[in-house]
PDB file of N, CA and C in Angstrom:
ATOM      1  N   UNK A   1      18.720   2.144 -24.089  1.00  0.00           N
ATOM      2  CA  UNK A   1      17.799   2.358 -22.992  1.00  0.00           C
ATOM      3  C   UNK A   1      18.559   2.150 -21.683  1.00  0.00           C
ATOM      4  N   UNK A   2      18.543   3.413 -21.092  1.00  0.00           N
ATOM      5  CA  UNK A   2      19.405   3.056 -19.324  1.00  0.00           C
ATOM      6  C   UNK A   2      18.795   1.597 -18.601  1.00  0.00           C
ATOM      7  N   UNK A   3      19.636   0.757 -17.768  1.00  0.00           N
ATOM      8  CA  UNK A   3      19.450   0.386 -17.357  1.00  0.00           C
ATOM      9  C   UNK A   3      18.483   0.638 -15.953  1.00  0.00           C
ATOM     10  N   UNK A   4      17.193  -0.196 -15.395  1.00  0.00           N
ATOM     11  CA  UNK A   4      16.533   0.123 -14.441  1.00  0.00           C
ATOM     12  C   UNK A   4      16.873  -1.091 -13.249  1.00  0.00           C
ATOM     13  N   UNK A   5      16.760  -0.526 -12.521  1.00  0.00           N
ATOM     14  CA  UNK A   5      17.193  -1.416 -10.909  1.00  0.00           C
ATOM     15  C   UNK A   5      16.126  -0.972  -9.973  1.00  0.00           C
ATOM     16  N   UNK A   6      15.595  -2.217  -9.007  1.00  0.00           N
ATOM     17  CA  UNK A   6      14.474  -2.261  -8.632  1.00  0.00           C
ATOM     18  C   UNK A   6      15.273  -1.526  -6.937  1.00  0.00           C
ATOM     19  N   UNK A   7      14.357  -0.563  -6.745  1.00  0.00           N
ATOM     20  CA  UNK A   7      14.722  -0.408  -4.758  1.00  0.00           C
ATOM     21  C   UNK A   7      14.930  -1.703  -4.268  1.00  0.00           C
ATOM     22  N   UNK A   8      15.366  -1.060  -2.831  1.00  0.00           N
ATOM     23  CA  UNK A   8      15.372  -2.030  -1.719  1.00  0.00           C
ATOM     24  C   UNK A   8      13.597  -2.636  -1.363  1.00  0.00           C
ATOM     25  N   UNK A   9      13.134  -1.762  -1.563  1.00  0.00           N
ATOM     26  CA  UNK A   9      12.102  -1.775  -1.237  1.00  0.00           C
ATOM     27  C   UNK A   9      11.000  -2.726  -1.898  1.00  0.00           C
ATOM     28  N   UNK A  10      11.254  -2.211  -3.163  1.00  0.00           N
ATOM     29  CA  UNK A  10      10.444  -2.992  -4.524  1.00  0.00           C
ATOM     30  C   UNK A  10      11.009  -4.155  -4.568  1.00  0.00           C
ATOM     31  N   UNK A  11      12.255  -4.797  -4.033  1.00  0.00           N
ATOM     32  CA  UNK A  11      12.428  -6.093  -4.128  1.00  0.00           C
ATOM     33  C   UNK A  11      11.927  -6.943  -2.614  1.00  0.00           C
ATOM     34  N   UNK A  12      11.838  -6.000  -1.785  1.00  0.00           N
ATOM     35  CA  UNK A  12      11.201  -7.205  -0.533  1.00  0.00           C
ATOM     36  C   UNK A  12      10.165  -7.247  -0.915  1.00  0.00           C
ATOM     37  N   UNK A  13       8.926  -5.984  -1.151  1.00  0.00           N
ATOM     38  CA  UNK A  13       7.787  -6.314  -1.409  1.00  0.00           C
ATOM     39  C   UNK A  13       7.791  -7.568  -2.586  1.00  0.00           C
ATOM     40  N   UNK A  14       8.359  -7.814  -3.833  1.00  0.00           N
ATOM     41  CA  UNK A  14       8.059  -8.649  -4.823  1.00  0.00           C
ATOM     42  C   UNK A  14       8.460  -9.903  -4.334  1.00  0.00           C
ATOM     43  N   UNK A  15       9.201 -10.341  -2.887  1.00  0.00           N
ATOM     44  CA  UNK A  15       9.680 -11.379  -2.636  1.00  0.00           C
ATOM     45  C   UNK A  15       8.415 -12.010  -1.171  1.00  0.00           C
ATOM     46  N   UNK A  16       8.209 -10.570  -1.002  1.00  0.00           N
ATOM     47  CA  UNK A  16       6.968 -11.364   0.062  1.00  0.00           C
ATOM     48  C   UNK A  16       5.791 -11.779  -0.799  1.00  0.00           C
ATOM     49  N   UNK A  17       5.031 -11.124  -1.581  1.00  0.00           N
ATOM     50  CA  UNK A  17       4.472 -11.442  -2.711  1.00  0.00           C
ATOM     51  C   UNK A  17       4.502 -12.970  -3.260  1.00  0.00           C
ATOM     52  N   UNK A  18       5.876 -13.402  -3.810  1.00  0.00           N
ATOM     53  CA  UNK A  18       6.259 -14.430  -4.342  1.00  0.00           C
ATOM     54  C   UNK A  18       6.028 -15.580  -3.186  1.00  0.00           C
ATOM     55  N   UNK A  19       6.542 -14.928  -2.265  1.00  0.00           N
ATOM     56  CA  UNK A  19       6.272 -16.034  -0.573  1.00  0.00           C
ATOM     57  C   UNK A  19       5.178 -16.454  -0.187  1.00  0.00           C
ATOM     58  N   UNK A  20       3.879 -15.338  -0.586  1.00  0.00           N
ATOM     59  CA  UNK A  20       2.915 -15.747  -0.383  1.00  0.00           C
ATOM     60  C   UNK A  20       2.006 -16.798  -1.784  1.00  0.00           C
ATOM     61  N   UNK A  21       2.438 -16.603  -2.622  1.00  0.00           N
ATOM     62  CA  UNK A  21       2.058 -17.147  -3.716  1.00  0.00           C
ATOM     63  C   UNK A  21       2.697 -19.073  -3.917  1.00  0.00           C
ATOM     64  N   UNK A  22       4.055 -19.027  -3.198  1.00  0.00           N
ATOM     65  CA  UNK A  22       4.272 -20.551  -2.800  1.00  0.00           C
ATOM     66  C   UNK A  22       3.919 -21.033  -1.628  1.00  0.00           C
ATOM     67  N   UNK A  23       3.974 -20.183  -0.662  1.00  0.00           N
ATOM     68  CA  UNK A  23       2.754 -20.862   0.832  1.00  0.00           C
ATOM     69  C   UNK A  23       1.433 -21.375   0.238  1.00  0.00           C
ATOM     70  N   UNK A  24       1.033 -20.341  -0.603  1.00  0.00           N
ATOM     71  CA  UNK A  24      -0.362 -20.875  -0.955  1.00  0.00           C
ATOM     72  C   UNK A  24      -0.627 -22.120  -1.821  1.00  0.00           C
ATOM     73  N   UNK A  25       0.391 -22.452  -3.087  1.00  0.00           N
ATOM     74  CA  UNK A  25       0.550 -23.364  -4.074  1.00  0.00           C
ATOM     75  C   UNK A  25       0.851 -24.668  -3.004  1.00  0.00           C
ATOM     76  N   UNK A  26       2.269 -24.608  -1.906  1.00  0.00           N
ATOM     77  CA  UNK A  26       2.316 -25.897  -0.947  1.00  0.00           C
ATOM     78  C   UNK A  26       1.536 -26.075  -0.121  1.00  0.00           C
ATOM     79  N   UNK A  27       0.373 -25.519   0.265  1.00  0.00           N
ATOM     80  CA  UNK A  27      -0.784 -25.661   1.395  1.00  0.00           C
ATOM     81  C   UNK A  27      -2.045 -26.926   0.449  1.00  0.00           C
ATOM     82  N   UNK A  28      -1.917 -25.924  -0.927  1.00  0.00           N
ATOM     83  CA  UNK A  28      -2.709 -26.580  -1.856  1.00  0.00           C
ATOM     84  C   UNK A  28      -2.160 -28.118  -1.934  1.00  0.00           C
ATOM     85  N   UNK A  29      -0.889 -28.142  -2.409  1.00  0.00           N
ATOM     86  CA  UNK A  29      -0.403 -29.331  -2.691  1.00  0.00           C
ATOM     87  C   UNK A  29      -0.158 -30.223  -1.463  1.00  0.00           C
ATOM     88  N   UNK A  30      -0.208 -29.886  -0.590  1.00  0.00           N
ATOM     89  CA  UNK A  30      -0.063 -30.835   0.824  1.00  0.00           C
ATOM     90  C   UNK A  30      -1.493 -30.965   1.091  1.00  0.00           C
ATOM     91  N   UNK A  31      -2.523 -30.593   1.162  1.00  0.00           N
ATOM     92  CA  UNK A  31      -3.948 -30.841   1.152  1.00  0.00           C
ATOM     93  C   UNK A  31      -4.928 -31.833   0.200  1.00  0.00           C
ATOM     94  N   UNK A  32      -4.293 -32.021  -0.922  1.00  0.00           N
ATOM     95  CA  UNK A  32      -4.303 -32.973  -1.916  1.00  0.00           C
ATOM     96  C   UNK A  32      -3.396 -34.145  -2.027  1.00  0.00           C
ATOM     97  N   UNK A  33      -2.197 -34.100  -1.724  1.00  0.00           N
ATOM     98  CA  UNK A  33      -1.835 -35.244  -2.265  1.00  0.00           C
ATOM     99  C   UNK A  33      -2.241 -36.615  -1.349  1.00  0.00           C
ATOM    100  N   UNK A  34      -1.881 -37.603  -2.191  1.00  0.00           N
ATOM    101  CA  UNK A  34      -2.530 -38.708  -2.292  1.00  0.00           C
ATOM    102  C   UNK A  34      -0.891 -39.742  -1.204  1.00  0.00           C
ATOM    103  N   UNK A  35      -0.178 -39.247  -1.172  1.00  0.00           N
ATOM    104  CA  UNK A  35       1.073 -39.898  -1.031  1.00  0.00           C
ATOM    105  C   UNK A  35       1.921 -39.238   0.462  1.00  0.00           C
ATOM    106  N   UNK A  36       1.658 -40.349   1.574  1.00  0.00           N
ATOM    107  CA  UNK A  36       2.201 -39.460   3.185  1.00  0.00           C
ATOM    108  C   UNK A  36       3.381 -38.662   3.219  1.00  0.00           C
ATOM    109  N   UNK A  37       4.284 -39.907   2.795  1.00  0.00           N
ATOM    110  CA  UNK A  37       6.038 -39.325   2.193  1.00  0.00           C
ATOM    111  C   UNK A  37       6.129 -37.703   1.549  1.00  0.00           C
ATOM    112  N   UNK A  38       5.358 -37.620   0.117  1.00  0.00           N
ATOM    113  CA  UNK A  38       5.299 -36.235  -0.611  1.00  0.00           C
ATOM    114  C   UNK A  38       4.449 -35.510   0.062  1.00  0.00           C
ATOM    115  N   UNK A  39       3.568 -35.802   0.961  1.00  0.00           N
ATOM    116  CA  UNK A  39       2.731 -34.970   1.425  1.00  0.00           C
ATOM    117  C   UNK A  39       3.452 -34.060   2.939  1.00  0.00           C
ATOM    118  N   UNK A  40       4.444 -35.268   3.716  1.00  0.00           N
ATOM    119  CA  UNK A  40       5.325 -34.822   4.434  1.00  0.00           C
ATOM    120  C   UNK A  40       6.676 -33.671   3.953  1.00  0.00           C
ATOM    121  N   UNK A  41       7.028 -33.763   2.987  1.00  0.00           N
ATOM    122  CA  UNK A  41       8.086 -33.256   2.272  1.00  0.00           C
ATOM    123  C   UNK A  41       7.203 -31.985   1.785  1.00  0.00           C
ATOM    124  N   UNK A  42       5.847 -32.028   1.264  1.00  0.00           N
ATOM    125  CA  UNK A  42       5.118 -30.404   1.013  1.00  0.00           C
ATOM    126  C   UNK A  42       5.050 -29.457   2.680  1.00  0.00           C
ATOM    127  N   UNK A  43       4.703 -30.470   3.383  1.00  0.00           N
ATOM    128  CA  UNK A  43       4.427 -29.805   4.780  1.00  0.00           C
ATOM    129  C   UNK A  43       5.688 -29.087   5.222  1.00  0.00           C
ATOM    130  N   UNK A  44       7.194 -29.439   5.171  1.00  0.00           N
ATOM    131  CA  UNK A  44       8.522 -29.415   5.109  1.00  0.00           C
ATOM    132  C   UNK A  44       8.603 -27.827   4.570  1.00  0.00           C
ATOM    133  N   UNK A  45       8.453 -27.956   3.055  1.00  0.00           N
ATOM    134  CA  UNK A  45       8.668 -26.987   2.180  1.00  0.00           C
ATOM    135  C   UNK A  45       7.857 -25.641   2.561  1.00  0.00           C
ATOM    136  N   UNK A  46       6.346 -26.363   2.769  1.00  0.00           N
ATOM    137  CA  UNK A  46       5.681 -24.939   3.640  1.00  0.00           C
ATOM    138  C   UNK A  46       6.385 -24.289   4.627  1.00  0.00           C
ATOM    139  N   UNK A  47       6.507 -25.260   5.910  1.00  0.00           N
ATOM    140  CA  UNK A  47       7.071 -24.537   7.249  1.00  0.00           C
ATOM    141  C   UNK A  47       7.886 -23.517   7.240  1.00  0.00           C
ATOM    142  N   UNK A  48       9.395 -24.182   5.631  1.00  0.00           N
ATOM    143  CA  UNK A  48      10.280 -23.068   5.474  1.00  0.00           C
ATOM    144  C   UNK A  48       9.861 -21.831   5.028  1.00  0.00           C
ATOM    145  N   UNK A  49       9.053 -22.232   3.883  1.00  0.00           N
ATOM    146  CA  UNK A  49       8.253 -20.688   3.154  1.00  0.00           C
ATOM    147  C   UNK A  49       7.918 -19.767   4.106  1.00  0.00           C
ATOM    148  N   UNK A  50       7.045 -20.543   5.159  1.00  0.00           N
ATOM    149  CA  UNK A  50       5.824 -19.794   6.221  1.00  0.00           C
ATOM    150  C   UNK A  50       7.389 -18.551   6.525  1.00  0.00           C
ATOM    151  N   UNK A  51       8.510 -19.412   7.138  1.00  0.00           N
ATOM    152  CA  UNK A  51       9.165 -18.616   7.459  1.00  0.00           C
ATOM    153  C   UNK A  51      10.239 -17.388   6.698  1.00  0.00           C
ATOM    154  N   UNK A  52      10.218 -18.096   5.669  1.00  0.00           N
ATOM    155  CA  UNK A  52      11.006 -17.126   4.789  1.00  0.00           C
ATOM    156  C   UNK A  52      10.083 -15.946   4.788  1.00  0.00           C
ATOM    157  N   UNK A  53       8.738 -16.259   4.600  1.00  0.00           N
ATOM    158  CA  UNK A  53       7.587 -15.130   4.210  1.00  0.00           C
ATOM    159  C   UNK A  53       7.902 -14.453   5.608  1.00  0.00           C
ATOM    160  N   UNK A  54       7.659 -14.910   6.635  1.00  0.00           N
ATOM    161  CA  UNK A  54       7.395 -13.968   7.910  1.00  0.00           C
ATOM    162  C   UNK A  54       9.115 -12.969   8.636  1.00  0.00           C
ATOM    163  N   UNK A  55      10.308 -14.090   7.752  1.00  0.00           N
ATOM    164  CA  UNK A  55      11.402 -12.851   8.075  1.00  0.00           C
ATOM    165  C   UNK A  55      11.246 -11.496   7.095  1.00  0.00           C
ATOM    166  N   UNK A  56      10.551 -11.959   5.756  1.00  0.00           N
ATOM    167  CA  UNK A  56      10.690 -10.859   4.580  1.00  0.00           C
ATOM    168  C   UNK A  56       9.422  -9.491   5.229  1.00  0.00           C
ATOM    169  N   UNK A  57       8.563 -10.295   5.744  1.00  0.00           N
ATOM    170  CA  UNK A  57       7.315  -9.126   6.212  1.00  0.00           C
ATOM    171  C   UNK A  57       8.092  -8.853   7.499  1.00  0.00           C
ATOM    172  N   UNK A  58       9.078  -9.417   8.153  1.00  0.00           N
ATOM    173  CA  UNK A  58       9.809  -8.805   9.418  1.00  0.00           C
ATOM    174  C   UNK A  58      10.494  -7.472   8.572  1.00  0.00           C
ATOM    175  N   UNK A  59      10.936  -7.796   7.886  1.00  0.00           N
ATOM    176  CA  UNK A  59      12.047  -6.818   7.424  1.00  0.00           C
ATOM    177  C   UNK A  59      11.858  -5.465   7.001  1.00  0.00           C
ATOM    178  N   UNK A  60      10.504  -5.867   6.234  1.00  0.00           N
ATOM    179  CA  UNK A  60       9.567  -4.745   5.377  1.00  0.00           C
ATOM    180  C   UNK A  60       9.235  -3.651   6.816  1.00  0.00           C
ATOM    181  N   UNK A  61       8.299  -4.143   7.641  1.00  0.00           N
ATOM    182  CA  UNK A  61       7.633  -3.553   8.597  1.00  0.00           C
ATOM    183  C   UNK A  61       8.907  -3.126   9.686  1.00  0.00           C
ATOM    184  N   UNK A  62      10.274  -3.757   9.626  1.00  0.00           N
ATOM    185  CA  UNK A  62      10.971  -2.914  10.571  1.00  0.00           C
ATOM    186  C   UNK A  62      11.437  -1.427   9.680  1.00  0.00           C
ATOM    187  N   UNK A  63      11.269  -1.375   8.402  1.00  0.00           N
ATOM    188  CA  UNK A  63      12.312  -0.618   7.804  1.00  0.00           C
ATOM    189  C   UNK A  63      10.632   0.489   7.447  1.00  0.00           C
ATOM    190  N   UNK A  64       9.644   0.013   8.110  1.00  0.00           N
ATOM    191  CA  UNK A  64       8.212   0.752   7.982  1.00  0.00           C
ATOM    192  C   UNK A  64       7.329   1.139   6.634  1.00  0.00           C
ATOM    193  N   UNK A  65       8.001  -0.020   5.720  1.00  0.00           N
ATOM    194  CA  UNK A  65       7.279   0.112   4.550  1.00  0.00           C
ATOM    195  C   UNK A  65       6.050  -1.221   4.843  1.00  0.00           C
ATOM    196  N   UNK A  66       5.699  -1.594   5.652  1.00  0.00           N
ATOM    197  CA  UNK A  66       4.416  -2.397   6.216  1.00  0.00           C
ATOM    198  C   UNK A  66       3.747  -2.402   7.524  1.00  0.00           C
ATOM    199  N   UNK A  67       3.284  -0.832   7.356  1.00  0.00           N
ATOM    200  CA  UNK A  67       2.778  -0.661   8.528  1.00  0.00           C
ATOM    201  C   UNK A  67       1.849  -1.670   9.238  1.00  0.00           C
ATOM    202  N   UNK A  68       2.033  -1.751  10.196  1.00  0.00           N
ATOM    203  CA  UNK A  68       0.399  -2.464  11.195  1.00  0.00           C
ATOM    204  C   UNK A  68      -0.031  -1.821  12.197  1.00  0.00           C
ATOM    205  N   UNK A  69      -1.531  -1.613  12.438  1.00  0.00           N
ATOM    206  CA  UNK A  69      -1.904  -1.371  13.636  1.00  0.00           C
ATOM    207  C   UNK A  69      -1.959  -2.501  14.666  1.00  0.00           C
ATOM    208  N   UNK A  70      -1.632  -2.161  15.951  1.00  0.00           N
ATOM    209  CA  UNK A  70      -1.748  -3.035  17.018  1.00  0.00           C
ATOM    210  C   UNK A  70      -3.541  -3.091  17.535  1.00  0.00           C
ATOM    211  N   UNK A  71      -4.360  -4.181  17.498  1.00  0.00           N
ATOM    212  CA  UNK A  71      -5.339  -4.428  17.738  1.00  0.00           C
ATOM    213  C   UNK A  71      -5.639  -4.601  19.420  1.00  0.00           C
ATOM    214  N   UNK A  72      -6.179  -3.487  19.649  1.00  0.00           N
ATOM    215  CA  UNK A  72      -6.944  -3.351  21.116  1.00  0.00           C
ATOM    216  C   UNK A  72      -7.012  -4.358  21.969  1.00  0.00           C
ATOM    217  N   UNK A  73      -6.692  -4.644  23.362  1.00  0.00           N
ATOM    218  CA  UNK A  73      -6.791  -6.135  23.902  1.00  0.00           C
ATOM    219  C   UNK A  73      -8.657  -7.059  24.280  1.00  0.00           C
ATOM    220  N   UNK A  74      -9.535  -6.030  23.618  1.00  0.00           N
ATOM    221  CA  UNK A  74     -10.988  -6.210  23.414  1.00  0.00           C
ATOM    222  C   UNK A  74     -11.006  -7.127  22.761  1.00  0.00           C
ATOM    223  N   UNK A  75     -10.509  -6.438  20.983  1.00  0.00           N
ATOM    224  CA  UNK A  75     -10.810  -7.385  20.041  1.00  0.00           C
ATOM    225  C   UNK A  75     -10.120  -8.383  20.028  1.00  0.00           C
ATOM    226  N   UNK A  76      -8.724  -8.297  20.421  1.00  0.00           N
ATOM    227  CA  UNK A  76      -8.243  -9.878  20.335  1.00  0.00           C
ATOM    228  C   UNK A  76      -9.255 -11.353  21.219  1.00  0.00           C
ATOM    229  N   UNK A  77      -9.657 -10.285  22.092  1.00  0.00           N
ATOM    230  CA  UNK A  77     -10.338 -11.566  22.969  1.00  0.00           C
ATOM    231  C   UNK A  77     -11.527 -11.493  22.269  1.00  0.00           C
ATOM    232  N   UNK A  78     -12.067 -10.807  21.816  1.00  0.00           N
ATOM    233  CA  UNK A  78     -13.396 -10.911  20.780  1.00  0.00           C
ATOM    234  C   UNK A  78     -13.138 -11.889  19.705  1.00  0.00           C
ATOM    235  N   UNK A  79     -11.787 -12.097  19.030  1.00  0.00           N
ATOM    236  CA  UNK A  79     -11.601 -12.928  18.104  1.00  0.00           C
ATOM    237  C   UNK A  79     -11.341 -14.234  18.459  1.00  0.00           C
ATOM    238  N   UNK A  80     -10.123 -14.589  19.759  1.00  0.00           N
ATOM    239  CA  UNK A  80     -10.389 -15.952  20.619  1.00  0.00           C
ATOM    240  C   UNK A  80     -11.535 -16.596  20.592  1.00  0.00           C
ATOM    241  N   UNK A  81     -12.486 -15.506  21.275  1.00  0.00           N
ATOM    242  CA  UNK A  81     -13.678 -16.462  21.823  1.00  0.00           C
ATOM    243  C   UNK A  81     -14.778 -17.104  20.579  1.00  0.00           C
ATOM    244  N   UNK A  82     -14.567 -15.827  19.732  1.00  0.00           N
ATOM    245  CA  UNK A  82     -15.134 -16.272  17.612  1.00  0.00           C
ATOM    246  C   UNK A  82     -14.980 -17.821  17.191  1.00  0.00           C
ATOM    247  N   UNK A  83     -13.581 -17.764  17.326  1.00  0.00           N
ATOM    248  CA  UNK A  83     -12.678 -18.905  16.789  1.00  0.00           C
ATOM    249  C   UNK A  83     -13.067 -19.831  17.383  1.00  0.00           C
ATOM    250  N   UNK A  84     -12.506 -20.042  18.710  1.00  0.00           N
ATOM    251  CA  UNK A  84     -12.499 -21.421  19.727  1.00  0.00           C
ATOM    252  C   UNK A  84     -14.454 -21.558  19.533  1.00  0.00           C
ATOM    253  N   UNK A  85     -15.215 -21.185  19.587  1.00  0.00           N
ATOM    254  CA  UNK A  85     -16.374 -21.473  19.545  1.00  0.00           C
ATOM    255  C   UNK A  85     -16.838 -22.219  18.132  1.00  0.00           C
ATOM    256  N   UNK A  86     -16.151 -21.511  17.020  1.00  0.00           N
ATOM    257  CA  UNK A  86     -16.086 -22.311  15.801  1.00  0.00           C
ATOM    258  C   UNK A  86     -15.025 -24.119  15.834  1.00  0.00           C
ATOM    259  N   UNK A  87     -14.106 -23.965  16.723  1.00  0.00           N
ATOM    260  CA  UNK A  87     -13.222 -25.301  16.757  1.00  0.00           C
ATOM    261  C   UNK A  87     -14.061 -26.505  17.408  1.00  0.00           C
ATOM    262  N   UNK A  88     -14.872 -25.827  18.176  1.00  0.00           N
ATOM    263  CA  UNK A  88     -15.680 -26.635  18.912  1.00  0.00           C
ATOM    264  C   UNK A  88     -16.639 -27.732  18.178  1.00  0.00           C
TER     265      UNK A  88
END
């Protein structure tokens, strides 16, 4: 059976994927634990993820396999004022 090799492509997507799947597992685990020290060291491990995740979705969306639309300067302030009214 030939060997198969994943694109460039198919491997950022499976790595942002994976990025988002340990942001979510260390958010969990820093929200629970019982212990400041391990709970500091999950917060640690997130920050890096957050960022590993956000260079891999940099990368995707420069090379335009993650498109985004840019949101109108309406709704952003429609969503500010949502939020901060909920923080309140």
């Amino acid at each position: 059976m030939p060997k198969q090799t994943l694109t460039d492509r198919e491997m950022l997507t499976d790595a942002l994927s994976s990025e988002k799947f340990m942001t979510e597992n260390y958010n969990t685990y820093a929200n629970e634990c019982a212990s400041p020290s391990l709970m500091n060291e999950f917060m640690n491990l997130l920050s890096e993820e957050h960022q590993i995740q956000h260079d891999v979705f940099s990368e995707l969306q420069k090379r335009g396999w993650y498109p985004t639309q840019s949101a109108p300067a309406e709704k952003v302030q429609q969503a500010k004022m949502k939020f901060s009214n909920l923080s309140n």
